[in-house]
C-alpha atoms as a PDB file:
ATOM      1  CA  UNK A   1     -29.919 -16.222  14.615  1.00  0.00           C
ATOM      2  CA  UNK A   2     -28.807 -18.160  11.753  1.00  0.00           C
ATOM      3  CA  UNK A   3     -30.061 -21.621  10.585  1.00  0.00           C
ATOM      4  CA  UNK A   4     -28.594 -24.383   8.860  1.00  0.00           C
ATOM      5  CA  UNK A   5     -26.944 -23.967   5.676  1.00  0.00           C
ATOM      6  CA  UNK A   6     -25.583 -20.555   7.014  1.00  0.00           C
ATOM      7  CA  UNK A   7     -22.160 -20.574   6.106  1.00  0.00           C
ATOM      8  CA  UNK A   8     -19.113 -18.480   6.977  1.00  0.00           C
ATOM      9  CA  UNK A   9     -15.124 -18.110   6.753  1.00  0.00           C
ATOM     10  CA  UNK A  10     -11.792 -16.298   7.729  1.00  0.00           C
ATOM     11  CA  UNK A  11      -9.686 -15.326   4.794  1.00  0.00           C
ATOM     12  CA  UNK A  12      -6.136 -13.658   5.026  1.00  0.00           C
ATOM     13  CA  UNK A  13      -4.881 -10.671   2.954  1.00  0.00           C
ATOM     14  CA  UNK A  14      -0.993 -10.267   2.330  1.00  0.00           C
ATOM     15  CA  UNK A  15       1.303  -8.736   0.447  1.00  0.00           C
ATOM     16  CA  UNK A  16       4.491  -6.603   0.489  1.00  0.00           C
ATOM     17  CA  UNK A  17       3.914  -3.078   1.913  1.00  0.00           C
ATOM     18  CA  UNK A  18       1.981  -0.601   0.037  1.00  0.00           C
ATOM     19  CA  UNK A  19       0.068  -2.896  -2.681  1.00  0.00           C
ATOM     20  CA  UNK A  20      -3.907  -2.127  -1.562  1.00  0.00           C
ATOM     21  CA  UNK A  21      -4.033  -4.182   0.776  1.00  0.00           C
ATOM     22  CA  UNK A  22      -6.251  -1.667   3.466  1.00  0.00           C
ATOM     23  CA  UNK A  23      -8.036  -0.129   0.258  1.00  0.00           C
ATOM     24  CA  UNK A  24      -9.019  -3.683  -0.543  1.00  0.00           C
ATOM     25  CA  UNK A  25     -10.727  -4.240   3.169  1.00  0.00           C
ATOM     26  CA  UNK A  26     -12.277  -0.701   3.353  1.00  0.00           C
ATOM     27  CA  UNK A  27     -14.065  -1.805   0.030  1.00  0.00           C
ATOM     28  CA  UNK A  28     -15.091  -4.982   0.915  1.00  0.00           C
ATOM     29  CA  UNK A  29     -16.857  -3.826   4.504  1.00  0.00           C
ATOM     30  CA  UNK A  30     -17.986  -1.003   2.206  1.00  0.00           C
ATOM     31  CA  UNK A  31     -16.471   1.158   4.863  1.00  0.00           C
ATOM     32  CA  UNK A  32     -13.547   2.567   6.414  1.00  0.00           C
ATOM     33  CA  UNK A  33     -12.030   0.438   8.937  1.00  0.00           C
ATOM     34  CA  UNK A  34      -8.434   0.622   8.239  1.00  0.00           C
ATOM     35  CA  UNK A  35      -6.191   3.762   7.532  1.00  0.00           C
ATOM     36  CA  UNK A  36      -4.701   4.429   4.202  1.00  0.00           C
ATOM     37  CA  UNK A  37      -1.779   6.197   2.946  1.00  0.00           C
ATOM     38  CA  UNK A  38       0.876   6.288   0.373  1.00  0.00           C
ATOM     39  CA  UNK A  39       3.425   4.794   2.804  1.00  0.00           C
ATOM     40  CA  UNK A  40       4.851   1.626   3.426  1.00  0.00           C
ATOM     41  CA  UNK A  41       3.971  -0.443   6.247  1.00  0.00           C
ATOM     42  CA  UNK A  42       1.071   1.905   7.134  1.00  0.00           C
ATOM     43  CA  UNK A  43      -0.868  -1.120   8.759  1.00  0.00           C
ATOM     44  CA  UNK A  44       1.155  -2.138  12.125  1.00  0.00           C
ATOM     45  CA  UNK A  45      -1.649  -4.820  13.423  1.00  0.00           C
ATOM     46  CA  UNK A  46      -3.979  -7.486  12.308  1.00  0.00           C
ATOM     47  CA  UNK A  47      -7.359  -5.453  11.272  1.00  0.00           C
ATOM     48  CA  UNK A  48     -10.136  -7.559  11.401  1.00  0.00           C
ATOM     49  CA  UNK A  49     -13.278  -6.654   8.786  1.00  0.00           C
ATOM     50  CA  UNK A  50     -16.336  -8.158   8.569  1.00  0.00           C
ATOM     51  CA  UNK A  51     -18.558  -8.604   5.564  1.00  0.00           C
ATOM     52  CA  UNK A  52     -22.102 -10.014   6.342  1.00  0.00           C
ATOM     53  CA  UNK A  53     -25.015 -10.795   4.429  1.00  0.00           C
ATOM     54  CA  UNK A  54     -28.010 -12.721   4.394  1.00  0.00           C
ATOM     55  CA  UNK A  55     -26.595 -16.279   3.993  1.00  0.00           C
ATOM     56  CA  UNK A  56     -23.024 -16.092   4.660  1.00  0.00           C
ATOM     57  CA  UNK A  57     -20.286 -14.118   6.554  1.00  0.00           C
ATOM     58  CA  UNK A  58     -17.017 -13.650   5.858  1.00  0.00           C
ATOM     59  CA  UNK A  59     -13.969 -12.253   8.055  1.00  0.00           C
ATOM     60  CA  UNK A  60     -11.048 -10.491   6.612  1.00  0.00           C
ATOM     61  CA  UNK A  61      -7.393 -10.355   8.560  1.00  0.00           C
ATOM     62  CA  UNK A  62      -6.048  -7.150   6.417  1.00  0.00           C
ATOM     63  CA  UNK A  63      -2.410  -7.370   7.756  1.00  0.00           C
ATOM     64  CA  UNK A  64       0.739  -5.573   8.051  1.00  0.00           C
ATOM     65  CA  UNK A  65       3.285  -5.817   4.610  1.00  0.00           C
ATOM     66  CA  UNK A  66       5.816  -8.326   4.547  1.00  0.00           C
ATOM     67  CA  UNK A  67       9.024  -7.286   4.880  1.00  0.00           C
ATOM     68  CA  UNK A  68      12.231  -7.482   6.443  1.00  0.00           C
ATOM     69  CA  UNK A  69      12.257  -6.760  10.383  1.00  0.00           C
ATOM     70  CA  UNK A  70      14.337  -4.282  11.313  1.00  0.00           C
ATOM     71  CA  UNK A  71      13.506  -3.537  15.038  1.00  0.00           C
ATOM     72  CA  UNK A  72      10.803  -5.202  17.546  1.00  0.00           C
ATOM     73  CA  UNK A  73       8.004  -3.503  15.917  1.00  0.00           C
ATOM     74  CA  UNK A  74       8.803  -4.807  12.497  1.00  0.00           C
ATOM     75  CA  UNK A  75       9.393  -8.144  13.631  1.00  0.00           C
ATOM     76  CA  UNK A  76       5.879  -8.181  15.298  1.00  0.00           C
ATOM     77  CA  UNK A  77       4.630  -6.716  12.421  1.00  0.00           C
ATOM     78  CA  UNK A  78       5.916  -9.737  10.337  1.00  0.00           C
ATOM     79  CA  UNK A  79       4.933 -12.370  12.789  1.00  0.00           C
ATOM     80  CA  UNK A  80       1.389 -10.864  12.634  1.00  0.00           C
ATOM     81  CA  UNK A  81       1.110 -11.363   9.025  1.00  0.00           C
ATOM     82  CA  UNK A  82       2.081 -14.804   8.986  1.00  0.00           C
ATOM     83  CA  UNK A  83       0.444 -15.719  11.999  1.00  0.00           C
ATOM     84  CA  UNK A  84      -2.710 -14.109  10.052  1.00  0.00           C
ATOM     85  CA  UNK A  85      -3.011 -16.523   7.042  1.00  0.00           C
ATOM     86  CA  UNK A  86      -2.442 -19.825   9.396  1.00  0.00           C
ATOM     87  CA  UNK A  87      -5.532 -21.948   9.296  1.00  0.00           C
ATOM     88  CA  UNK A  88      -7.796 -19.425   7.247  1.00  0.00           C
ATOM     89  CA  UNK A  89     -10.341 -20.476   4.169  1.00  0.00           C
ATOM     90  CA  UNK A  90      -8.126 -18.612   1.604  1.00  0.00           C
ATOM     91  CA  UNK A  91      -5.203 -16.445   1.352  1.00  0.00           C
ATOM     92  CA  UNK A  92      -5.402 -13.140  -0.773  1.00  0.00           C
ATOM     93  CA  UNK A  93      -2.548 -12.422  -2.060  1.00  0.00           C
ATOM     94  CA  UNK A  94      -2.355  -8.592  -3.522  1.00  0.00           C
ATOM     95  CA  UNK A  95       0.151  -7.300  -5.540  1.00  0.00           C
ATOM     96  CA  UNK A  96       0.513  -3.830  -7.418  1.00  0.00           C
ATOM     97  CA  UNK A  97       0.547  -3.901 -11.096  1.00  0.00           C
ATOM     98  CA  UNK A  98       2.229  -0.567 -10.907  1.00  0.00           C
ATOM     99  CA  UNK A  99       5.350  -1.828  -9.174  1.00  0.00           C
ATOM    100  CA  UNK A 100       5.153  -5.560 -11.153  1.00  0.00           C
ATOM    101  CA  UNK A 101       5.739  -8.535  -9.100  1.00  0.00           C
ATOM    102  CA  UNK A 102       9.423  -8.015  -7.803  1.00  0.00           C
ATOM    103  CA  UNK A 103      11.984  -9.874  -5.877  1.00  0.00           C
ATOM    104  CA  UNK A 104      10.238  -9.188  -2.648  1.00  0.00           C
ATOM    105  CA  UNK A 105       7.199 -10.336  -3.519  1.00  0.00           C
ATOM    106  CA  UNK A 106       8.549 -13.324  -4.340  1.00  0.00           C
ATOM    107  CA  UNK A 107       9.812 -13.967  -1.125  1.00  0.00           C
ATOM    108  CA  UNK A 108       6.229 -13.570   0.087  1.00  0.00           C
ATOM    109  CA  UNK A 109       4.804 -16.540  -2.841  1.00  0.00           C
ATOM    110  CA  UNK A 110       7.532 -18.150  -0.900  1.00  0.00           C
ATOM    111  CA  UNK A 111       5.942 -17.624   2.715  1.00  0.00           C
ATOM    112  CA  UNK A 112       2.197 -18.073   1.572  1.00  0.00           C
ATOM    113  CA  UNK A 113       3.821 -21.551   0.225  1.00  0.00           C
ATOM    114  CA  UNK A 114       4.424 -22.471   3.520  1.00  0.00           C
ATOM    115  CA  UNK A 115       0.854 -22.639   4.731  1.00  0.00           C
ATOM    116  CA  UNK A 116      -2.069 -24.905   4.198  1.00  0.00           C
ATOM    117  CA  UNK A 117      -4.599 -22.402   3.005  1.00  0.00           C
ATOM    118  CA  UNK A 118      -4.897 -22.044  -0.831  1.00  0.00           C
ATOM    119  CA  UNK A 119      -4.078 -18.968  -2.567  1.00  0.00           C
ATOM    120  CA  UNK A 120      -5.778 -16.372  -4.653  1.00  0.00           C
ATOM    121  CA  UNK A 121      -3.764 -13.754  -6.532  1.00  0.00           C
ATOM    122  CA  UNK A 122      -5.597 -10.581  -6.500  1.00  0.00           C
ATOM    123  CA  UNK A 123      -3.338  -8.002  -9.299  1.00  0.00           C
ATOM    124  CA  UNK A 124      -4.287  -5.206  -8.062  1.00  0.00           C
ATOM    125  CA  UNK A 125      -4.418  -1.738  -9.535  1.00  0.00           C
ATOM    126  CA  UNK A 126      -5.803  -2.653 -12.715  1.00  0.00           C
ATOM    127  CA  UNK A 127      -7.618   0.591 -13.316  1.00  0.00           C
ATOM    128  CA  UNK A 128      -4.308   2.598 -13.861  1.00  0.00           C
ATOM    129  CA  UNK A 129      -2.120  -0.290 -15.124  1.00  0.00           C
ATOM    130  CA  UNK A 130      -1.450  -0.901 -18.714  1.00  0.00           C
ATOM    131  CA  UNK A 131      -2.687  -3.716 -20.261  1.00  0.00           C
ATOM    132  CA  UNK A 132       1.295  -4.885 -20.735  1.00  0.00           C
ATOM    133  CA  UNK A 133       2.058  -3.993 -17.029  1.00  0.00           C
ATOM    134  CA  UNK A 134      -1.132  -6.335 -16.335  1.00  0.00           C
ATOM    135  CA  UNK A 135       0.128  -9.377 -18.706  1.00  0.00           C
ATOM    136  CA  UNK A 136       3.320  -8.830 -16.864  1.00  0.00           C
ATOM    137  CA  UNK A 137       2.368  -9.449 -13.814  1.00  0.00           C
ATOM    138  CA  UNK A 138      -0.166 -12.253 -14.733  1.00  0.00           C
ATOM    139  CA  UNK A 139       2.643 -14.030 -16.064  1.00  0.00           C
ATOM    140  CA  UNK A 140       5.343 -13.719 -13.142  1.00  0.00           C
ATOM    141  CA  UNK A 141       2.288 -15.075 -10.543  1.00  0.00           C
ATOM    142  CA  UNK A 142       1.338 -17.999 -13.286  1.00  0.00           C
ATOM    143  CA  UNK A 143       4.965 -18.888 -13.938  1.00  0.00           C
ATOM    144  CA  UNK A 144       5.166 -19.168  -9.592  1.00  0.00           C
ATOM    145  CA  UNK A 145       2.228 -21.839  -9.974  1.00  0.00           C
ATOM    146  CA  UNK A 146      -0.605 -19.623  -9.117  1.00  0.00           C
ATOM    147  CA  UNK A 147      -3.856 -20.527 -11.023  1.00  0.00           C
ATOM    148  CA  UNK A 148      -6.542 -18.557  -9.234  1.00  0.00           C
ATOM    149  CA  UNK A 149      -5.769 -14.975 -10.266  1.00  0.00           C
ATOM    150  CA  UNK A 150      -8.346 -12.309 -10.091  1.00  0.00           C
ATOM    151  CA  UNK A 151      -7.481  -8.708 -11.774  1.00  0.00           C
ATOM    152  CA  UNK A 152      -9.351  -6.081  -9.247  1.00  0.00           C
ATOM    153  CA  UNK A 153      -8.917  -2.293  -8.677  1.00  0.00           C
ATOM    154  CA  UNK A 154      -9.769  -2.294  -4.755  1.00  0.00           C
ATOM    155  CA  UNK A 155      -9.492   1.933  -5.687  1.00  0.00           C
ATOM    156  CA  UNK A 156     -12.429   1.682  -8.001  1.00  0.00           C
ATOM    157  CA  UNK A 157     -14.004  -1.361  -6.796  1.00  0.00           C
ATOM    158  CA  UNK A 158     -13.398  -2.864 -10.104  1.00  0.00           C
ATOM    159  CA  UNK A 159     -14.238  -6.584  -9.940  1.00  0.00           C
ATOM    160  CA  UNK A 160     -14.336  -6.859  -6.220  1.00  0.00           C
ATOM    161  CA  UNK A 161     -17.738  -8.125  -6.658  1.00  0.00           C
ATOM    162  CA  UNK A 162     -16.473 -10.667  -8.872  1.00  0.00           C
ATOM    163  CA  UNK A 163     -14.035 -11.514  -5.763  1.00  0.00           C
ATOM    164  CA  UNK A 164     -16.746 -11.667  -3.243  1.00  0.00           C
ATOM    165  CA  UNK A 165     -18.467 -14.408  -5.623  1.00  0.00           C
ATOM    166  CA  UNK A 166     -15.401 -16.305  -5.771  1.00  0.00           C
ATOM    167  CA  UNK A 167     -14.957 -16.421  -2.331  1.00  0.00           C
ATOM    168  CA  UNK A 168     -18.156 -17.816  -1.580  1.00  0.00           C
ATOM    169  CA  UNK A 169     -16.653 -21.109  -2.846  1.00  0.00           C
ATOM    170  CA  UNK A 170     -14.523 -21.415   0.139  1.00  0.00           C
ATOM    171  CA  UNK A 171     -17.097 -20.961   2.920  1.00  0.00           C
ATOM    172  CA  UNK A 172     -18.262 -23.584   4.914  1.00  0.00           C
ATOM    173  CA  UNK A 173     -21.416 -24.379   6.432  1.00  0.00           C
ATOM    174  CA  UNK A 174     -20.934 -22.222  10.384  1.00  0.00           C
ATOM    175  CA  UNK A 175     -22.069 -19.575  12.378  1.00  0.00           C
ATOM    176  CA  UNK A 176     -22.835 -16.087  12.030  1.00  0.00           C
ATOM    177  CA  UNK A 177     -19.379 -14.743  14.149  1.00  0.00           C
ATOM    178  CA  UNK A 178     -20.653 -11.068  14.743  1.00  0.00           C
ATOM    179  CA  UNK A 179     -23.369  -9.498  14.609  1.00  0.00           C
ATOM    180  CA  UNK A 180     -24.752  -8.381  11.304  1.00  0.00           C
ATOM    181  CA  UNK A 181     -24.026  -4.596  11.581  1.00  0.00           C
ATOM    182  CA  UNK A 182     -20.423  -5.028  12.926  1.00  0.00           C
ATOM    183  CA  UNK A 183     -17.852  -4.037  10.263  1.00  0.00           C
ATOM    184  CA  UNK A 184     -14.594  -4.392  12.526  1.00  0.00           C
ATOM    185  CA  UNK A 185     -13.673  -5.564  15.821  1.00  0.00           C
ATOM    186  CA  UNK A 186     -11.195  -3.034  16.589  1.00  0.00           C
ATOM    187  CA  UNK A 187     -12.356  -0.829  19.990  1.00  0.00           C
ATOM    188  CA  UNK A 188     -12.902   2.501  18.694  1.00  0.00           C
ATOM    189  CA  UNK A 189      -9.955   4.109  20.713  1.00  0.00           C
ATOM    190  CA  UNK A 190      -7.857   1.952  18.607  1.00  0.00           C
ATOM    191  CA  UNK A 191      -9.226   2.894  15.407  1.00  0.00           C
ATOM    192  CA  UNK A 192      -9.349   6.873  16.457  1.00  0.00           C
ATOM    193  CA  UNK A 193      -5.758   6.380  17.388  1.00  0.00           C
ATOM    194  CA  UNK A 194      -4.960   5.128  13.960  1.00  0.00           C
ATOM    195  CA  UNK A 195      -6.891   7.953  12.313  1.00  0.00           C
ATOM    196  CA  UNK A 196      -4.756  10.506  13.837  1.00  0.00           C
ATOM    197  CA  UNK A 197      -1.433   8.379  13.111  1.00  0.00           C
ATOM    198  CA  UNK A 198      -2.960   8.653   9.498  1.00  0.00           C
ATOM    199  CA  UNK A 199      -3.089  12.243   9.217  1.00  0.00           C
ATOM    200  CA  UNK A 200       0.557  12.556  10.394  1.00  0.00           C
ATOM    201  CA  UNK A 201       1.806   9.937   7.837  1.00  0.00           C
ATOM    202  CA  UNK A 202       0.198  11.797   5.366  1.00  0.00           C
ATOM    203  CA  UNK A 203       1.533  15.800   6.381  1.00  0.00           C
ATOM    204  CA  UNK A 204       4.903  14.765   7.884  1.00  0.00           C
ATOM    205  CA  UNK A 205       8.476  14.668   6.085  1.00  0.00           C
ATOM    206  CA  UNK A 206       9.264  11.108   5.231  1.00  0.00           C
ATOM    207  CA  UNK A 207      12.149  10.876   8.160  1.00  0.00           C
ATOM    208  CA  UNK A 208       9.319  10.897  10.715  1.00  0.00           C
ATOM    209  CA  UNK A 209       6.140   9.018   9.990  1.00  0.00           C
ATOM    210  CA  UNK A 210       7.675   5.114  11.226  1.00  0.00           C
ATOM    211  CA  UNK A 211       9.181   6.804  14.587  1.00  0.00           C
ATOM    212  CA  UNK A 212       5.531   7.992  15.026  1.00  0.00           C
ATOM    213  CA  UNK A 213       2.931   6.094  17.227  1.00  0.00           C
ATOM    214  CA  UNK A 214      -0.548   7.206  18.632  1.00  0.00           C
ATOM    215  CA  UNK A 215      -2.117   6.205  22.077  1.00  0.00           C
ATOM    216  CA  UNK A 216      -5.960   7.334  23.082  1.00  0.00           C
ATOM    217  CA  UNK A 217      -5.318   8.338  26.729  1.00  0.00           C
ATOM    218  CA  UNK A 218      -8.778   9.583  27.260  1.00  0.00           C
ATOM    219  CA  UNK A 219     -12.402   9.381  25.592  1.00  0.00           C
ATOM    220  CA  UNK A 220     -15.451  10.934  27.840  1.00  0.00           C
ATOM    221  CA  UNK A 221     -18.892  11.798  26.377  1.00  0.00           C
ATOM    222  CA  UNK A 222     -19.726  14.979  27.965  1.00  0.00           C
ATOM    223  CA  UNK A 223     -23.170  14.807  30.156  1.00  0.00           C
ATOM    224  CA  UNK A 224     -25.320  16.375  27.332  1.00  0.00           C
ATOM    225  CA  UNK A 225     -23.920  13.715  25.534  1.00  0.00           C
ATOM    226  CA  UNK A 226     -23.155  16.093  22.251  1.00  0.00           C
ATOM    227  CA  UNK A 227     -19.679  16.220  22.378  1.00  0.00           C
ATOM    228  CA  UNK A 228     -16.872  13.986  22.951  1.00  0.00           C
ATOM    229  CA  UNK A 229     -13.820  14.947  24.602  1.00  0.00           C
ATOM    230  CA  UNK A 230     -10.551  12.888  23.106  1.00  0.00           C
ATOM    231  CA  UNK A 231      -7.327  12.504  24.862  1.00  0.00           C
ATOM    232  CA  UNK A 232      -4.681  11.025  23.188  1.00  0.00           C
ATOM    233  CA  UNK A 233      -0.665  11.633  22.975  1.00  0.00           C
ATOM    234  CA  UNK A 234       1.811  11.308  19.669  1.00  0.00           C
ATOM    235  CA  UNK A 235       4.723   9.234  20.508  1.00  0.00           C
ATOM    236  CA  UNK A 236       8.164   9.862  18.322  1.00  0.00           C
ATOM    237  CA  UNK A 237      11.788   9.017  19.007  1.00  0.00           C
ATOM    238  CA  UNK A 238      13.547  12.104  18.532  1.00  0.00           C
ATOM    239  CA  UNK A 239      13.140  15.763  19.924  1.00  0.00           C
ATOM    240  CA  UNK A 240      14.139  17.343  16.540  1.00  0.00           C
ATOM    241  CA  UNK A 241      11.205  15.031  15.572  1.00  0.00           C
ATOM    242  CA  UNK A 242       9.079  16.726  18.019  1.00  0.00           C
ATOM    243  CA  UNK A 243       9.699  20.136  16.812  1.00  0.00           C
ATOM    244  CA  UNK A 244       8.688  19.038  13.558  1.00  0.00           C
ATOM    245  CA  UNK A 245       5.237  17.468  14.486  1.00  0.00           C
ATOM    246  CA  UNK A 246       4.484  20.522  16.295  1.00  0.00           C
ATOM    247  CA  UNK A 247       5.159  22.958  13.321  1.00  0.00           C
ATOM    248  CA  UNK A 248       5.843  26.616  13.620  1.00  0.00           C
ATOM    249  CA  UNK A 249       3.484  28.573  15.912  1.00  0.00           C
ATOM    250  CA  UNK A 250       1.786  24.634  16.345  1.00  0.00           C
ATOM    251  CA  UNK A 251       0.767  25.288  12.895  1.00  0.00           C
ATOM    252  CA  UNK A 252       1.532  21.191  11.969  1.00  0.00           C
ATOM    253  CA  UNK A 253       0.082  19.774  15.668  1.00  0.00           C
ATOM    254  CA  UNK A 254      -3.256  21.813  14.878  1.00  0.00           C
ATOM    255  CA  UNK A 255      -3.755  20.524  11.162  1.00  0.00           C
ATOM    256  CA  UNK A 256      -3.006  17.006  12.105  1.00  0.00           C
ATOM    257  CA  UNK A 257      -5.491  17.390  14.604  1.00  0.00           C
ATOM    258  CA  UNK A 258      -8.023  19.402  12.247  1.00  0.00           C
ATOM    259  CA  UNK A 259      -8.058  16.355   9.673  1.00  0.00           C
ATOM    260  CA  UNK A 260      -8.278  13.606  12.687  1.00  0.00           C
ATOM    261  CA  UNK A 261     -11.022  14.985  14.314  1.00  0.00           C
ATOM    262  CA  UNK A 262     -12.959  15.222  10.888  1.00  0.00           C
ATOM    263  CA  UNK A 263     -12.641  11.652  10.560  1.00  0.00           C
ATOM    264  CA  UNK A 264     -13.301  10.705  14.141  1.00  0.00           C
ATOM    265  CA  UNK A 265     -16.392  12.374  14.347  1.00  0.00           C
ATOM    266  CA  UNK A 266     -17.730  10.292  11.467  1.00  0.00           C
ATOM    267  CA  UNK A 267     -16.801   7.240  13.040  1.00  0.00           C
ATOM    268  CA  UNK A 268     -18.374   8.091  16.425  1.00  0.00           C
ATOM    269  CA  UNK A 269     -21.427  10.015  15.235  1.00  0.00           C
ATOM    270  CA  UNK A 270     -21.149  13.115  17.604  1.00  0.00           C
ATOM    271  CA  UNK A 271     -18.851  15.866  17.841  1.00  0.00           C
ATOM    272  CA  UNK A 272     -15.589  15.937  19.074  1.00  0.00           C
ATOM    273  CA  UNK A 273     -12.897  18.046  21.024  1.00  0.00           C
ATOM    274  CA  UNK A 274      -9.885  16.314  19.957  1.00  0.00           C
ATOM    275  CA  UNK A 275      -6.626  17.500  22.385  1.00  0.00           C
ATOM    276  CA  UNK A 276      -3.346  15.980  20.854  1.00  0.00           C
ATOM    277  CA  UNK A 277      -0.245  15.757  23.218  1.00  0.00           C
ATOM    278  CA  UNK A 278       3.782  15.008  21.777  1.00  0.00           C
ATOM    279  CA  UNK A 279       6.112  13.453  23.745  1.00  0.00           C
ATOM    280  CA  UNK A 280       9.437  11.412  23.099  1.00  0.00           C
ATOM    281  CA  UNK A 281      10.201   7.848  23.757  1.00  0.00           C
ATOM    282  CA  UNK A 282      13.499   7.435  22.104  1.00  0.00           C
ATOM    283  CA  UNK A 283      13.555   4.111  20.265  1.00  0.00           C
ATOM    284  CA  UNK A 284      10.060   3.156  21.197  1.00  0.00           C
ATOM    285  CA  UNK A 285       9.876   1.148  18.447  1.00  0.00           C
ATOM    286  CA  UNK A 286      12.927  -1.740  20.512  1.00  0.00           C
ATOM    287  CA  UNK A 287      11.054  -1.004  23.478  1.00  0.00           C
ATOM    288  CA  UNK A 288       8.788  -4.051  24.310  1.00  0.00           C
ATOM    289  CA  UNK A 289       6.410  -2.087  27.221  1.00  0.00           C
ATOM    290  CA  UNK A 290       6.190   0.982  24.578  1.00  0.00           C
ATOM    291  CA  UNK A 291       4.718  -1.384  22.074  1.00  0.00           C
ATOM    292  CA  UNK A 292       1.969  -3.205  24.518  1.00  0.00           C
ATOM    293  CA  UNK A 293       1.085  -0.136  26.232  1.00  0.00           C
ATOM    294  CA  UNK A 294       0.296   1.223  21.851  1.00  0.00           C
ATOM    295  CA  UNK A 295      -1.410  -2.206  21.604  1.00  0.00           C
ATOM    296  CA  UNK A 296       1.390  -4.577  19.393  1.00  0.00           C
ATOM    297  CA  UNK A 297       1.091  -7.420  21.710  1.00  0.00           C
ATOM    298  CA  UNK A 298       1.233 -10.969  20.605  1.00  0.00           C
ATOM    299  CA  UNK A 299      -2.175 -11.987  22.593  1.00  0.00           C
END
């Protein structure tokens, strides 16, 4: 139960694809929630995070990186990011000191514009940026009429304390939304089927990783309640594609599997049996029932 002067609030986090963005969540619910790789666009749906503490809560939308659509997936994708930061406390904008703030992140200032919320720039990265590459990029979001700008290393954790305090500002006096020792609330089918989609971004040839999607067919706790048995089937688009996945002598299929089930059993506490499946949906990704039945549905 919470009494009065509990306070609470929704804040979006955007960006173009591959700036932090999931790092960032992960280190604000001090745990991880949503998968990380090098790639672009490894986030498909809205993750919700939750950060709770004595006298406030506050809900993150981590969401997919903007960029242009270039099948149904993508465009769901981008309506899912923008739908995100509609009617939320603040908007976090992240961008990768690395990379510098670039044409297409520009176009995002642009979208962010659009919506009521106000704006903090989070310039992200700052542990391996130069101090110049920093100044840069604190100049291209000042020059675009940004004022709140926060330099953070969601990596490191650098200053993300200093972002939590901020944020406080923008709460306002409301319930407690979830309980206190809920981090996400993703099922945890979803969030096993990401896991595994992880592993393959991260051991696959770059051709393959987009065409790749991940449904949980099956989870059953065995009756001496020890071991969990997990279904759950790796869509791609091509058969060459499916060769590949597999690997030679199912060399690739079993270390995918390997790394998954490491991280699954941490999420669910108890051993698992994790049995993967590959089959091919040729241009899934344009096919509206293959995206609802892998959960990218608009409700």
């Amino acid at each position: 139960m919470t009494g009065s002067g509990y306070k609470s609030g929704f804040f979006s986090i955007v960006g173009c694809p591959n700036v932090g963005k999931s790092t960032l969540l992960n280190r604000l619910v001090g745990q991880k929630i949503a998968i990380v790789t090098d790639r672009a666009q490894t986030t498909r749906n809205r993750i919700t995070g939750i950060l709770t503490r004595k006298e406030y809560q506050m809900i993150f939308l981590d969401t997919p990186g903007m960029t242009r659509p270039r099948n149904k997936l993508g465009a769901f994708m981008q309506k899912t990011a923008e739908d995100a930061s509609k009617d939320t406390e603040a908007i976090l904008f992240v961008v990768d000191a690395l990379q510098g703030v670039r044409e297409r992140d520009a176009e995002v200032m642009r979208i962010v514009r659009t919506h009521k919320s106000p704006v903090i720039v989070l310039i992200n990265k700052c542990d391996a940026a130069s101090a110049a590459q920093m100044q840069e990029a604190r100049d291209a979001v000042s020059e675009a009429g940004f004022d709140k700008v926060l330099a953070i290393s969601a990596e490191t954790g650098e200053n993300v304390d200093k972002l939590e305090t901020l944020l406080c500002d923008y709460l306002t006096e409301g319930p407690q939304y979830y309980p206190e020792d809920m981090v996400t609330d993703q099922p945890e089918r979803v969030i096993c089927a990401e896991m595994i989609r992880e592993k393959a971004l991260e051991l696959l040839r770059e051709e393959i990783p987009h065409g790749i999607g991940v449904g949980i067919d099956k989870m059953q706790l065995r009756p001496e309640g020890d071991l969990m048995d997990v279904w759950a089937t790796v869509y791609c688009e091509r058969e060459s594609h499916k060769g590949i996945i597999i690997g030679k002598g199912g060399k690739m299929l079993k270390r995918i599997g390997s790394e998954a089930r490491k991280d699954i059993e941490w999420l669910l506490g108890v051993r698992v049996n994790l049995q993967l499946w590959i089959k091919v949906k040729e241009d899934w990704r344009n096919r509206q029932q293959m995206l609802n039945e892998l959960g990218y549905r608009d409700d």
